[in-house]
N, C-alpha and C. Protein backbone atom coordinates (compact mmCIF):
# COMPACT_ATOMS: atom_id res chain seq x y z
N UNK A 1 -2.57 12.32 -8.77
CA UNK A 1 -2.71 10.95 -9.25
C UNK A 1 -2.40 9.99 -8.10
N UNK A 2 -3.13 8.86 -7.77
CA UNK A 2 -3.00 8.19 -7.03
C UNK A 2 -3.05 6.23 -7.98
N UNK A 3 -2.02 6.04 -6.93
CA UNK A 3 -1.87 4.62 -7.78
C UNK A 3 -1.94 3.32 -6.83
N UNK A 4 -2.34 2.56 -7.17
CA UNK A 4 -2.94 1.60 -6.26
C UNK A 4 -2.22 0.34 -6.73
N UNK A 5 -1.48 -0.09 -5.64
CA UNK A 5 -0.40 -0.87 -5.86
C UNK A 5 -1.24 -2.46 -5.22
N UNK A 6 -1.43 -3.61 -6.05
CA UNK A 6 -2.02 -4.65 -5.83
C UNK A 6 -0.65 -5.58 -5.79
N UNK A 7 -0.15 -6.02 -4.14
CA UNK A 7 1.57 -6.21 -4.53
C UNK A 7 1.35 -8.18 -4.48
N UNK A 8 0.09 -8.53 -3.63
CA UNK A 8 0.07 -10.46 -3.80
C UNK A 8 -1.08 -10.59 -3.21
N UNK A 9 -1.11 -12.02 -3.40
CA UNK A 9 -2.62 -12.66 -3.16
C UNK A 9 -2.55 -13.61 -1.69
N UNK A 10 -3.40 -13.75 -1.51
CA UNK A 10 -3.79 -14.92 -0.49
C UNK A 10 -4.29 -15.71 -0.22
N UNK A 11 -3.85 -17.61 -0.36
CA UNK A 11 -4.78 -18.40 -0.54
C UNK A 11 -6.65 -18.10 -0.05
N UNK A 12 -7.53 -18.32 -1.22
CA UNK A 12 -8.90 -17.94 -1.16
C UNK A 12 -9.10 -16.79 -1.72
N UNK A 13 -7.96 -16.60 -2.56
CA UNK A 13 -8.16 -15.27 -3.58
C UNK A 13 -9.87 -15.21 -4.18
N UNK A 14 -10.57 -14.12 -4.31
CA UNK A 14 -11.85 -14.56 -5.01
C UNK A 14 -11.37 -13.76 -6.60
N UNK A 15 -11.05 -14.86 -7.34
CA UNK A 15 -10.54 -13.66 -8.59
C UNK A 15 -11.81 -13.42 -9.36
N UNK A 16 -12.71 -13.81 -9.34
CA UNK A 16 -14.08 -13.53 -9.80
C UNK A 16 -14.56 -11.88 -9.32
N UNK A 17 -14.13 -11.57 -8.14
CA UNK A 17 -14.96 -10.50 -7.39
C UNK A 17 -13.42 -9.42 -7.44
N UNK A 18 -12.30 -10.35 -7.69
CA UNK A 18 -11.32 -8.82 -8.06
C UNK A 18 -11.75 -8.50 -9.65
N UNK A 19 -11.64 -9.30 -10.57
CA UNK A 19 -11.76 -8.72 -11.56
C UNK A 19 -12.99 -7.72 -11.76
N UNK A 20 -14.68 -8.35 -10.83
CA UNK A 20 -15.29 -7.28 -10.89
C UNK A 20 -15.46 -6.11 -10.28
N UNK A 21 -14.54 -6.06 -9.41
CA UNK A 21 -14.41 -4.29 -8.68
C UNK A 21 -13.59 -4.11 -9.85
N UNK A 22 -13.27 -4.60 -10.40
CA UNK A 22 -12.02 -3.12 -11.00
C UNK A 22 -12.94 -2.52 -12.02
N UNK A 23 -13.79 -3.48 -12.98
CA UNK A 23 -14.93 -3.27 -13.94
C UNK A 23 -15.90 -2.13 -13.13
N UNK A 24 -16.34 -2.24 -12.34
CA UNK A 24 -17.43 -1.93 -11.07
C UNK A 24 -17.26 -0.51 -10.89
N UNK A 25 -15.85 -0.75 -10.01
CA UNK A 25 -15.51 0.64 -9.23
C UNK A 25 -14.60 1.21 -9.98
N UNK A 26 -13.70 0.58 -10.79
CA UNK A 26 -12.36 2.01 -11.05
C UNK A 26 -12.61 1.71 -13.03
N UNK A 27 -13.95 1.03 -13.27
CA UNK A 27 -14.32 1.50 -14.89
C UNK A 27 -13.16 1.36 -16.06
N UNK A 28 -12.73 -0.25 -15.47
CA UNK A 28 -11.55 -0.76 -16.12
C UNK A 28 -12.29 -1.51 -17.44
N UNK A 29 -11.50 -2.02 -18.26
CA UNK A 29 -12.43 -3.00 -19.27
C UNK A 29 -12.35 -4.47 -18.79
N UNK A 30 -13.03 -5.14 -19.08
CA UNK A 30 -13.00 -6.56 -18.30
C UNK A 30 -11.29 -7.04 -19.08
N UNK A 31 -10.84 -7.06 -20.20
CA UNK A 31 -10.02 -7.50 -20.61
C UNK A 31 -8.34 -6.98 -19.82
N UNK A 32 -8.92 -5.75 -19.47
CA UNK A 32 -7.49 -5.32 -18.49
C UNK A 32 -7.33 -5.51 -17.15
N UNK A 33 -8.87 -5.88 -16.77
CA UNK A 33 -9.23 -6.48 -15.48
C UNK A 33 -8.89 -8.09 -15.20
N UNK A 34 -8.77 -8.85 -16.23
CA UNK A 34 -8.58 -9.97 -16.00
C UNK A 34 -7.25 -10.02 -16.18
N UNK A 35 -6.08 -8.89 -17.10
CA UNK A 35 -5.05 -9.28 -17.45
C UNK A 35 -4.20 -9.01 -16.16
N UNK A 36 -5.26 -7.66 -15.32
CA UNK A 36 -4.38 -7.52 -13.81
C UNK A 36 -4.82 -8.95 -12.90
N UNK A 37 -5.44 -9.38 -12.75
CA UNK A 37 -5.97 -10.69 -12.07
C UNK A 37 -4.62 -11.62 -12.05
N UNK A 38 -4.54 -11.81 -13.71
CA UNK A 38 -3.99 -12.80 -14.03
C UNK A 38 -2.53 -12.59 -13.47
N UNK A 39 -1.97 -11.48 -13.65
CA UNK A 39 -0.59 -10.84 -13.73
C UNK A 39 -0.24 -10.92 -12.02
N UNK A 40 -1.40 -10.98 -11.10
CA UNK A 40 -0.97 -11.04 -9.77
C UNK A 40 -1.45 -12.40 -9.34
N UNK A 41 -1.52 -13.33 -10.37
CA UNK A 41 -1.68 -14.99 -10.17
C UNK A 41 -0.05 -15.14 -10.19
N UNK A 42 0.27 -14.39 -11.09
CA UNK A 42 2.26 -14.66 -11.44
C UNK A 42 2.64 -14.08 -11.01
N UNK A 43 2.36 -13.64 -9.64
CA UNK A 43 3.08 -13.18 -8.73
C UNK A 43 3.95 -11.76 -9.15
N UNK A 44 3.60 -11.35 -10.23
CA UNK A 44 3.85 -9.85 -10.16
C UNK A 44 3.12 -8.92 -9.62
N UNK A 45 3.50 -7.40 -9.39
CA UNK A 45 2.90 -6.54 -8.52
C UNK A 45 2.22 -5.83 -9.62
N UNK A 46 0.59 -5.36 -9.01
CA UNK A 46 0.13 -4.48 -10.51
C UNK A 46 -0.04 -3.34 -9.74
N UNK A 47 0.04 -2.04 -10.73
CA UNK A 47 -0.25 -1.34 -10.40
C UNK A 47 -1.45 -0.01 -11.02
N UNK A 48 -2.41 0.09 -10.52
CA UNK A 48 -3.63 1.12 -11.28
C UNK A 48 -3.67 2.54 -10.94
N UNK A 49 -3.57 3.55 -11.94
CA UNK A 49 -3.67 4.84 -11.79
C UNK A 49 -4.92 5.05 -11.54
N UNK A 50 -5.31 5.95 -10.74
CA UNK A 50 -6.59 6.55 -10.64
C UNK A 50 -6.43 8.25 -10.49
N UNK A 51 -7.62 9.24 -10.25
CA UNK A 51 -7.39 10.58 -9.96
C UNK A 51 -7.81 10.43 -8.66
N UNK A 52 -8.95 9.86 -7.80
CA UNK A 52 -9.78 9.73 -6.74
C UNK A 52 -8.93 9.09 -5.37
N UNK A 53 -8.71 9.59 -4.83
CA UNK A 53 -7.64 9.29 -3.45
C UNK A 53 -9.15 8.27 -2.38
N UNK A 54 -10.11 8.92 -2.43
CA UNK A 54 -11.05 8.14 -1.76
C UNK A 54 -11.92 6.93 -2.35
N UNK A 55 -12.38 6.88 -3.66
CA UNK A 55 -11.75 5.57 -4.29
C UNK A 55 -10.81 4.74 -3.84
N UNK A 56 -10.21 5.01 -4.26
CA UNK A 56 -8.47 4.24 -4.22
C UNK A 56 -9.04 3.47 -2.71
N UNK A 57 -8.56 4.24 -1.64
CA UNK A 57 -8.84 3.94 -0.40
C UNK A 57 -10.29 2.43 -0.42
N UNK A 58 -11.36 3.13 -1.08
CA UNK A 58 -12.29 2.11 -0.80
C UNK A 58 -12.19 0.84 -1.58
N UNK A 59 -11.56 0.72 -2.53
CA UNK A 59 -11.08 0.32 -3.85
C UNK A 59 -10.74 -1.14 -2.46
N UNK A 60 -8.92 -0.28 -2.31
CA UNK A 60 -7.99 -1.29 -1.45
C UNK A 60 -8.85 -1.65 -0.09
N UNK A 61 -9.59 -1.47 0.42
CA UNK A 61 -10.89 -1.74 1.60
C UNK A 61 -11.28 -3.41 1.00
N UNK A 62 -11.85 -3.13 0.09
CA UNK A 62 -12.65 -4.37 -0.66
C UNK A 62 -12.00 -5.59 -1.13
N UNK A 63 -10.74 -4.88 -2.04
CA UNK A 63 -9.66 -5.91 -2.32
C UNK A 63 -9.12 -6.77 -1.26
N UNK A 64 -8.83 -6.09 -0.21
CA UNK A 64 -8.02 -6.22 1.13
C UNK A 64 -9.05 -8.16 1.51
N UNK A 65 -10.35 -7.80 1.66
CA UNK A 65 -11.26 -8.57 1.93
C UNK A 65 -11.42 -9.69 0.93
N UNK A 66 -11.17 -9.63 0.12
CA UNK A 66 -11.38 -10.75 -0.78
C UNK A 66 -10.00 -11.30 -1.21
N UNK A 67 -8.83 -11.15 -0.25
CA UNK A 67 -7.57 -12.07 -0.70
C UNK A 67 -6.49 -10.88 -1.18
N UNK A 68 -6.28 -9.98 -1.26
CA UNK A 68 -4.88 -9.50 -2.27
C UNK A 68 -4.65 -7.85 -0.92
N UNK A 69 -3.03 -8.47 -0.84
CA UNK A 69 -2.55 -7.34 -0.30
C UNK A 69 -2.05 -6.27 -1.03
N UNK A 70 -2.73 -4.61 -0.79
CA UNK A 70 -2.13 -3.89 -1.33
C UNK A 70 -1.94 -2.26 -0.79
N UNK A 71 -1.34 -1.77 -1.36
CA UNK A 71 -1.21 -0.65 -0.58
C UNK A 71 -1.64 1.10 -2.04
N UNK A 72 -1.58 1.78 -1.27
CA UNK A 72 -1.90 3.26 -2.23
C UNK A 72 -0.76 4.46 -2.12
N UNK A 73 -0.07 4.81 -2.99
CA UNK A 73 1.05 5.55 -2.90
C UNK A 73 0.42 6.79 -3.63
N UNK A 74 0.60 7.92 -3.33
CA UNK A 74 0.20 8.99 -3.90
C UNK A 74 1.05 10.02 -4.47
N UNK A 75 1.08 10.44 -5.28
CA UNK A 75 1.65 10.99 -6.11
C UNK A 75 1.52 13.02 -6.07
């Protein structure tokens, strides 16, 4: 299991294009996708389970680019 730690944002966040990778790539529902969006607007850290270690990786690639620092801890 690999978990993908989304820990803050950076002015020019695109929260439009985080909420749709998560829909996109890790086959979240838009409603848990926006509630992680939202949850790292308030400055809490989210965190998403996945099974795919190379995912994950491309996942945090994309995120990285559109505003939100995060990192992948593996389990």
């Amino acid at each position: 299991m690999v978990k993908i730690i989304l820990e803050s944002w950076r002015e020019g966040l695109e929260k439009v294009s985080l909420t749709k990778l998560q829909v996109d790539m890790l086959e979240k529902s838009l409603k848990e996708s926006k509630l992680n969006v939202d949850s790292l607007l308030d400055d809490k850290k989210v965190i998403i389970e996945i099974d795919n270690l190379d995912l994950a990786h491309e996942f945090l690639k994309k995120v990285e680019k559109i505003g939100v620092n995060g990192s992948i801890l593996i389990k």
